[in-house]
Protein backbone atom coordinates (compact mmCIF):
# COMPACT_ATOMS: atom_id res chain seq x y z
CA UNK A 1 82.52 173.97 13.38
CA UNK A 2 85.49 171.15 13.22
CA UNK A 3 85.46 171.82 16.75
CA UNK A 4 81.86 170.74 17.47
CA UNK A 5 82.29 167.72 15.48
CA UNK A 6 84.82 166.73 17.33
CA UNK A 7 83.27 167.41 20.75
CA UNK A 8 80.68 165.31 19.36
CA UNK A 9 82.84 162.24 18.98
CA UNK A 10 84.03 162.65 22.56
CA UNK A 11 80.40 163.41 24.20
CA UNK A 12 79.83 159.76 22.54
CA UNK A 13 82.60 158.09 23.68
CA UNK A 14 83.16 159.57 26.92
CA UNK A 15 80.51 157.32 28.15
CA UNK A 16 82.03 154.14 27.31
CA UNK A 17 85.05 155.12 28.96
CA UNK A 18 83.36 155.89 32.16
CA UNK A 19 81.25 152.63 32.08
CA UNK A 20 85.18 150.69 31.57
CA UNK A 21 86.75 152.69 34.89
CA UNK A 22 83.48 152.17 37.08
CA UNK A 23 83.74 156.06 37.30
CA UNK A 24 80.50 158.25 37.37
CA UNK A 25 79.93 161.69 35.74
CA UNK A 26 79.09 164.32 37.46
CA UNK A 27 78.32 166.54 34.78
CA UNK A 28 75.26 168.31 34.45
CA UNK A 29 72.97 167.46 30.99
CA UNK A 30 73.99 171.13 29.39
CA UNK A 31 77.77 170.22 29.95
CA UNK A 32 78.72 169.18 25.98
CA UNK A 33 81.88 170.36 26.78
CA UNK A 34 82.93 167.35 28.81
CA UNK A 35 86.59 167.84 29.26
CA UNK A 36 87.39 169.58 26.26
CA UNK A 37 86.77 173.69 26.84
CA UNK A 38 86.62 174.35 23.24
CA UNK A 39 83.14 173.75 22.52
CA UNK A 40 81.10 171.05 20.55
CA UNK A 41 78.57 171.23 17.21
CA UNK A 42 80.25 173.03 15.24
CA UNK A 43 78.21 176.33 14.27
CA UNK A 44 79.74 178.00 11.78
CA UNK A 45 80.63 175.25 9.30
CA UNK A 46 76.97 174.52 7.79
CA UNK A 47 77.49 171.17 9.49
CA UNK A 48 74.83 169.74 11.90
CA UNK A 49 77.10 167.22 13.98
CA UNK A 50 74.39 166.16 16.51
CA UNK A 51 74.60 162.08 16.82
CA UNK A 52 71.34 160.48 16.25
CA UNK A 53 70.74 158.86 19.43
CA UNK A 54 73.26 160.65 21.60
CA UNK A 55 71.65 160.61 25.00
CA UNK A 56 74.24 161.74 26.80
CA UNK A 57 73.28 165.52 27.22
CA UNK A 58 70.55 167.48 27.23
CA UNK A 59 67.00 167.45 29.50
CA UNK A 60 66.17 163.86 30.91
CA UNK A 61 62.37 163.56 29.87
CA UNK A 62 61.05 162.33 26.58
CA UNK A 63 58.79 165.04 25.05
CA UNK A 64 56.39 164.09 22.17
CA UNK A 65 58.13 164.18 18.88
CA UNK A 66 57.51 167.90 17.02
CA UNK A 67 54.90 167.89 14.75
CA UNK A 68 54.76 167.71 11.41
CA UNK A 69 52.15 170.14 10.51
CA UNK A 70 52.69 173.81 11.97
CA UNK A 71 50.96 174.58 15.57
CA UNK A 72 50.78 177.02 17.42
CA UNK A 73 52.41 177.93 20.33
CA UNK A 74 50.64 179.15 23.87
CA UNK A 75 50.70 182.45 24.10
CA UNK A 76 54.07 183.63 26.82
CA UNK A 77 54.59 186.70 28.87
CA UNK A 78 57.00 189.43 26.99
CA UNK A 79 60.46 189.11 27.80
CA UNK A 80 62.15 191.67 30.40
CA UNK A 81 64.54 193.80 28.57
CA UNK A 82 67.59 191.56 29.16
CA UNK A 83 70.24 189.80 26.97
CA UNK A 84 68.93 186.27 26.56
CA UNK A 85 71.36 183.20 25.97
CA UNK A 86 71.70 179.62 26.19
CA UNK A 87 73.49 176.79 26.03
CA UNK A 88 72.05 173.47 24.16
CA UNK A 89 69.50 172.89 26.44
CA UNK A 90 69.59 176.06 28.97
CA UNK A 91 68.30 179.28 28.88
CA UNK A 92 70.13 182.16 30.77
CA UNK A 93 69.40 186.33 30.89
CA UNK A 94 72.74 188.16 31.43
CA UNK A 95 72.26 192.11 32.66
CA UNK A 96 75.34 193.54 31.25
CA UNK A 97 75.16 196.13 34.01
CA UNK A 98 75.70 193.71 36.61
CA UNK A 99 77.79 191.12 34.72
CA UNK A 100 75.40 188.87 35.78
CA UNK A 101 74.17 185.85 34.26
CA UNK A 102 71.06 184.20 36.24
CA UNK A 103 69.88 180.74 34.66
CA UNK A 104 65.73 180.77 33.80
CA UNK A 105 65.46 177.04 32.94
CA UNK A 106 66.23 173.92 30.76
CA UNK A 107 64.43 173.41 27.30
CA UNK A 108 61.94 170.46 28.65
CA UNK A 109 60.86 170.38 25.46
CA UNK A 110 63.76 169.24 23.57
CA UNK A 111 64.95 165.49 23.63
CA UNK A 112 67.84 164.33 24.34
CA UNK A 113 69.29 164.60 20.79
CA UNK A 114 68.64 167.46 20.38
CA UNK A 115 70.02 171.03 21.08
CA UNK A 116 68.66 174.50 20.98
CA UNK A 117 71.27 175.92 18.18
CA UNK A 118 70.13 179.68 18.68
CA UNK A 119 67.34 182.39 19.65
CA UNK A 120 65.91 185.70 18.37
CA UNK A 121 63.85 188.15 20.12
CA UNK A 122 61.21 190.66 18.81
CA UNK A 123 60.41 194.12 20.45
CA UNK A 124 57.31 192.50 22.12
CA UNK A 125 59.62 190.45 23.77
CA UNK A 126 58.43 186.80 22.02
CA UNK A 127 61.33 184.30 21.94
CA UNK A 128 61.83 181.98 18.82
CA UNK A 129 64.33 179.24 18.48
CA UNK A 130 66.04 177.03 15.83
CA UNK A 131 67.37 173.80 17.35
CA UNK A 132 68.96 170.72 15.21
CA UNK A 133 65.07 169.08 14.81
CA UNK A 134 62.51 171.69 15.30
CA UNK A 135 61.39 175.65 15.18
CA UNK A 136 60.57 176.07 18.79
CA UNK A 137 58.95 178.88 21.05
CA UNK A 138 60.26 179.80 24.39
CA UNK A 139 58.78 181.27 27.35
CA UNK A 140 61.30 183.72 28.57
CA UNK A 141 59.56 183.37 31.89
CA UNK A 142 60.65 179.69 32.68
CA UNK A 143 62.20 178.86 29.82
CA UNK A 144 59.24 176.25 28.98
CA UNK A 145 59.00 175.73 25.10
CA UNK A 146 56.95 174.52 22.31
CA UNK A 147 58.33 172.51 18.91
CA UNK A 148 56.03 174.86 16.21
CA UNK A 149 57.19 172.14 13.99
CA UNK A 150 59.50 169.10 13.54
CA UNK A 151 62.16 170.95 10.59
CA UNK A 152 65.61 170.41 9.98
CA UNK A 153 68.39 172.62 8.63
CA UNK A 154 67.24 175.92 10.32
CA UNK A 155 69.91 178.49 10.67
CA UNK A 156 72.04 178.65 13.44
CA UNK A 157 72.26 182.46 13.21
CA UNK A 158 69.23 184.27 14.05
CA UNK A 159 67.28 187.78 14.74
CA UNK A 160 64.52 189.94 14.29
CA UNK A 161 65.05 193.01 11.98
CA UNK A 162 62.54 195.74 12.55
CA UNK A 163 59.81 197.02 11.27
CA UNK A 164 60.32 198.32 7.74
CA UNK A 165 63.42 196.58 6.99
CA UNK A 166 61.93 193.68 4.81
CA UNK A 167 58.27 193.58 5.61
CA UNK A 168 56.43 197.36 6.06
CA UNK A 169 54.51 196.61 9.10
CA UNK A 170 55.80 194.10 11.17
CA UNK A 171 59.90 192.66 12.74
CA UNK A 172 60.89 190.02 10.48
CA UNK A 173 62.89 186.96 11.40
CA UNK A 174 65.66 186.55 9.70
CA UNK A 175 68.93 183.92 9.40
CA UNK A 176 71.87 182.85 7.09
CA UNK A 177 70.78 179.28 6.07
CA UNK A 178 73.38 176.77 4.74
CA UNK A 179 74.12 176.51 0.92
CA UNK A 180 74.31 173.56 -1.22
CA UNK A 181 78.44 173.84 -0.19
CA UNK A 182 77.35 173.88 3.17
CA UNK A 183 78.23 177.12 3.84
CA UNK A 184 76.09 179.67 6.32
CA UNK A 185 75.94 182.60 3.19
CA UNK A 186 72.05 182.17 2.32
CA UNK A 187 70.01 184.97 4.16
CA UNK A 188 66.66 183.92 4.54
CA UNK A 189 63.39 185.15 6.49
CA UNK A 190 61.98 182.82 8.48
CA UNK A 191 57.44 182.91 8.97
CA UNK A 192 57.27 182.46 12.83
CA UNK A 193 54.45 180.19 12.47
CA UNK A 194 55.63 177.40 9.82
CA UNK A 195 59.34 178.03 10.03
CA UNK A 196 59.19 177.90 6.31
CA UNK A 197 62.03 179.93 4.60
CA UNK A 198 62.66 182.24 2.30
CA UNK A 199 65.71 183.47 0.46
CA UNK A 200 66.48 186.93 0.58
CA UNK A 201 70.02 187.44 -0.47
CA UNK A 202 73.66 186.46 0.19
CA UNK A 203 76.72 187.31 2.65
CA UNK A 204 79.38 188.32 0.02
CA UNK A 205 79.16 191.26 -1.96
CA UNK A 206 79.00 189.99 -5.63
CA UNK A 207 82.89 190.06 -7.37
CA UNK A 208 84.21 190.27 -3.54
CA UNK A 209 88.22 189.02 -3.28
CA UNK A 210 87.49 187.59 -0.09
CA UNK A 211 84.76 185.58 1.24
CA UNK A 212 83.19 184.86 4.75
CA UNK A 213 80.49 182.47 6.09
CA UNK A 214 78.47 183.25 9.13
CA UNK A 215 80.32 181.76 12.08
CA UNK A 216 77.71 182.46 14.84
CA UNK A 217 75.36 184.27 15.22
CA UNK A 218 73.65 188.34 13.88
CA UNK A 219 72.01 191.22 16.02
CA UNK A 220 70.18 194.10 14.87
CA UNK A 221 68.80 197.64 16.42
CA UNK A 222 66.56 199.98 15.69
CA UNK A 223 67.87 202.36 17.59
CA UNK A 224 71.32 201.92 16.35
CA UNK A 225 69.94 203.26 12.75
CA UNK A 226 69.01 199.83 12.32
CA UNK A 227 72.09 198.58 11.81
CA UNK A 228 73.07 194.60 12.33
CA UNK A 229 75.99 193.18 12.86
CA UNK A 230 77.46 189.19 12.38
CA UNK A 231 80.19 186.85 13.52
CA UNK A 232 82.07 185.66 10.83
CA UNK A 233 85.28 184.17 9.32
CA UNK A 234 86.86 183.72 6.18
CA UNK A 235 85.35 180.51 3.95
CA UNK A 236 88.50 179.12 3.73
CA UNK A 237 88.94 178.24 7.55
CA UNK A 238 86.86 177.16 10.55
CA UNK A 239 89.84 177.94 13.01
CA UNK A 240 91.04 181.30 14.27
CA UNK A 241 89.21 184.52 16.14
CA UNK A 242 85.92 185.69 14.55
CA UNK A 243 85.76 188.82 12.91
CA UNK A 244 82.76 191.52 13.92
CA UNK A 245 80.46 192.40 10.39
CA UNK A 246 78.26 195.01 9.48
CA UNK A 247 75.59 193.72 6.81
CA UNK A 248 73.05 195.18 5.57
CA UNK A 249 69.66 194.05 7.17
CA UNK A 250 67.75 194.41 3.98
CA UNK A 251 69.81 191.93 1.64
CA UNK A 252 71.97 190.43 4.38
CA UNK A 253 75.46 191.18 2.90
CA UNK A 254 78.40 192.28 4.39
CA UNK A 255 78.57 196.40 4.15
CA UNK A 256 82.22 196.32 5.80
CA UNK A 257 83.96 194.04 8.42
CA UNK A 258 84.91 195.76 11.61
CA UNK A 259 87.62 194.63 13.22
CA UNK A 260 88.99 191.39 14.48
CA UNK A 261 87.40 190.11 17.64
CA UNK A 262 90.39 188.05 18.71
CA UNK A 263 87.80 185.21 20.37
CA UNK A 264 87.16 182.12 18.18
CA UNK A 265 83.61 180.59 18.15
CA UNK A 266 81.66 183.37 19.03
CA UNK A 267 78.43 181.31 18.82
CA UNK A 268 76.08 183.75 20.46
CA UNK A 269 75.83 187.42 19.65
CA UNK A 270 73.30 190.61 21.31
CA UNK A 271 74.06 193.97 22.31
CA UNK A 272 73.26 196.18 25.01
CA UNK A 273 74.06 200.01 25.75
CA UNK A 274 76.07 200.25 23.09
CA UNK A 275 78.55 197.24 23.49
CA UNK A 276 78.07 194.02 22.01
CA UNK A 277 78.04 190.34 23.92
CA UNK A 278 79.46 187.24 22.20
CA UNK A 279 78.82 184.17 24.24
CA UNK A 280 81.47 181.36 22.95
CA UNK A 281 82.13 178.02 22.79
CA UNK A 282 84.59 178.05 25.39
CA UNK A 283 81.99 178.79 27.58
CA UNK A 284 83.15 182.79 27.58
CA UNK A 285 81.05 185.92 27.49
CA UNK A 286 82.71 188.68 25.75
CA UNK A 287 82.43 192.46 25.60
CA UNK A 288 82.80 193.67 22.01
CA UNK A 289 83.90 197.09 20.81
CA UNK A 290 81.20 197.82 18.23
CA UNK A 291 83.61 200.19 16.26
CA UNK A 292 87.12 197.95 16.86
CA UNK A 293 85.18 194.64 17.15
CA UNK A 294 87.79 193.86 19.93
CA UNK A 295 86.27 191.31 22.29
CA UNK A 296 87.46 191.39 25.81
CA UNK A 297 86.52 188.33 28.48
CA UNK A 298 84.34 189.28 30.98
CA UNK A 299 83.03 186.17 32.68
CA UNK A 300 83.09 182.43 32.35
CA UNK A 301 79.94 179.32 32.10
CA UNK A 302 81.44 176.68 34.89
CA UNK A 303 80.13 173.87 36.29
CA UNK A 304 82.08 171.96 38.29
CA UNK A 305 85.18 174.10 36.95
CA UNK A 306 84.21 172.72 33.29
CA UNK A 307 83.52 175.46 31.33
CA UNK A 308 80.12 175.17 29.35
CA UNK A 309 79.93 176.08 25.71
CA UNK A 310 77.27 178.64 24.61
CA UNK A 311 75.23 178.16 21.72
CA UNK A 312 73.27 181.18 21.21
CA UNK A 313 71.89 184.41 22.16
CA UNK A 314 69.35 187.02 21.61
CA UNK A 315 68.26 190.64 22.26
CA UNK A 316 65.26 192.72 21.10
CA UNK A 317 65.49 194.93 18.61
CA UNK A 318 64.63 197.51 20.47
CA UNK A 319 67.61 197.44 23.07
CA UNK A 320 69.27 200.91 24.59
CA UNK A 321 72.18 202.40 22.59
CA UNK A 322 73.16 204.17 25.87
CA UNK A 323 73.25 202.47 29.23
């Protein structure tokens, strides 16, 4: 999350810089990354470091500001059975058979202060997104999107859980909120057609020696037994490789941590045929062993050889434990 903020500082004064040489960028509006391949906002650390103001990413047009009171969204095709992600304004699919990532579209819906922070899929295949300002919608189609409602401090970890696991006949949406520290440990559920939230439980274990905070982003399965998984790292640092966590998908705290995923800022997670994809701020996409949590690079975001930072991803519950 230190990371972000400081990405932040640069996005802002990278600008003046340019205007001072006479030099013009030829960065594209999702490239927060400018020269500096770590990453920007910082995801993990409860912080929201988006600039008020900062125009200098993100889609070009000036939507109408989200409303206040709830609406409701146009109805959108179902998603194809794909691994969604995105970057803070760009929505991608990646087929992990393939190794392919194909771009859908830019978030026209979003100003340019704002960022799409992350994305959760149900089994119908309806996209819902948390971004700095609003709860949002998302056709998977073209990636055109609707702000439910104008609401601040969302979670930046999201996903459906299925049916059964907190509500009896219907997927529920579910995140790990920010505490009054500002630490992502509050699990919440999250009504798709308010955004309002609701506190469900907590990441630690009560009496638990050591503590983590969500440092990304939480997928879960039904046909893995229904089990969901986070990114996460200890509370007492923001640097360093994730680590891979079971939780349990009921309370949302941490059943046992898996292994050491040896990527840092693992800001997207989803899974696929039994292997898990973290999509980073270095602009990486990562195969992870479910059972080691090992992550292993398999591709890189690039534009113009700058690698992009990823901010989220999402899968549907009902994804294929075998390929």
């Amino acid at each position: 999350m230190t990371n972000r903020l400081a990405l932040a500082l640069v996005v802002a004064i990278l600008p003046a810089l340019a205007a001072c040489s006479g030099a013009a960028s030829s960065k594209k509006g999702n490239d927060l990354a400018g020269d500096d391949e770590s990453g920007g906002n910082e995801k993990g650390s409860g912080k929201k470091t988006a600039p008020e103001g900062d125009t200098s990413s993100g889609p070009t047009n000036t939507p109408t500001p989200a409303p206040t009171t709830p609406v409701t969204p146009p109805a959108s095709p179902p998603a194809d059975p794909l691994v969604y992600a995105h970057t803070a304004d760009t929505l991608y699919t990646w087929a992990s058979a393939e190794k392919k990532l194909t771009e859908v579209g830019k978030l026209a819906c979003l100003p340019a202060n704002d960022r799409l922070l992350d994305i959760a899929v149900d089994a119908k295949g309806t996209i819902f997104g948390a971004s700095d300002h609003a709860f949002v919608a998302i056709n998977p189609k073209d990636a055109t999107c609707t702000r439910i409602v104008a609401k601040e401090g969302l979670p930046n970890s999201l996903s459906f859980v299925p049916t059964g696991t907190l509500d009896a006949a219907v997927e529920s949406l579910v995140g790990y909120a920010f505490d009054a520290s500002g630490k992502a440990v509050t699990y919440v559920k999250i009504a798709t057609d308010t955004g309002a939230m609701t506190t469900v439980g907590t990441l630690n274990p009560s009496g638990a020696s050591k503590k983590y905070v969500s440092s990304g982003d939480i997928f879960s399965v039904a046909n893995a037994g229904n089990k969901a998984y986070l990114t996460v790292h200890e509370d007492t640092t923001t640097t360093g490789p994730d680590m891979l966590a079971e939780i349990d998908p009921k309370t949302g705290t941490i059943v046992r941590i898996v292994g050491n995923t040896l990527q840092p800022d693992i800001w997207g997670l989803a899974y696929w045929g039994g292997k898990a994809y973290g999509f980073a701020g270095d602009g990486t996409v990562t195969e992870i062993n479910v059972t080691t949590g090992v992550a292993n690079v398999v591709t890189t975001l690039k534009d113009g050889g700058n690698a992009i930072p990823w901010f989220g991803a999402g899968v549907t519950t009902q994804a294929p434990t075998t390929k």
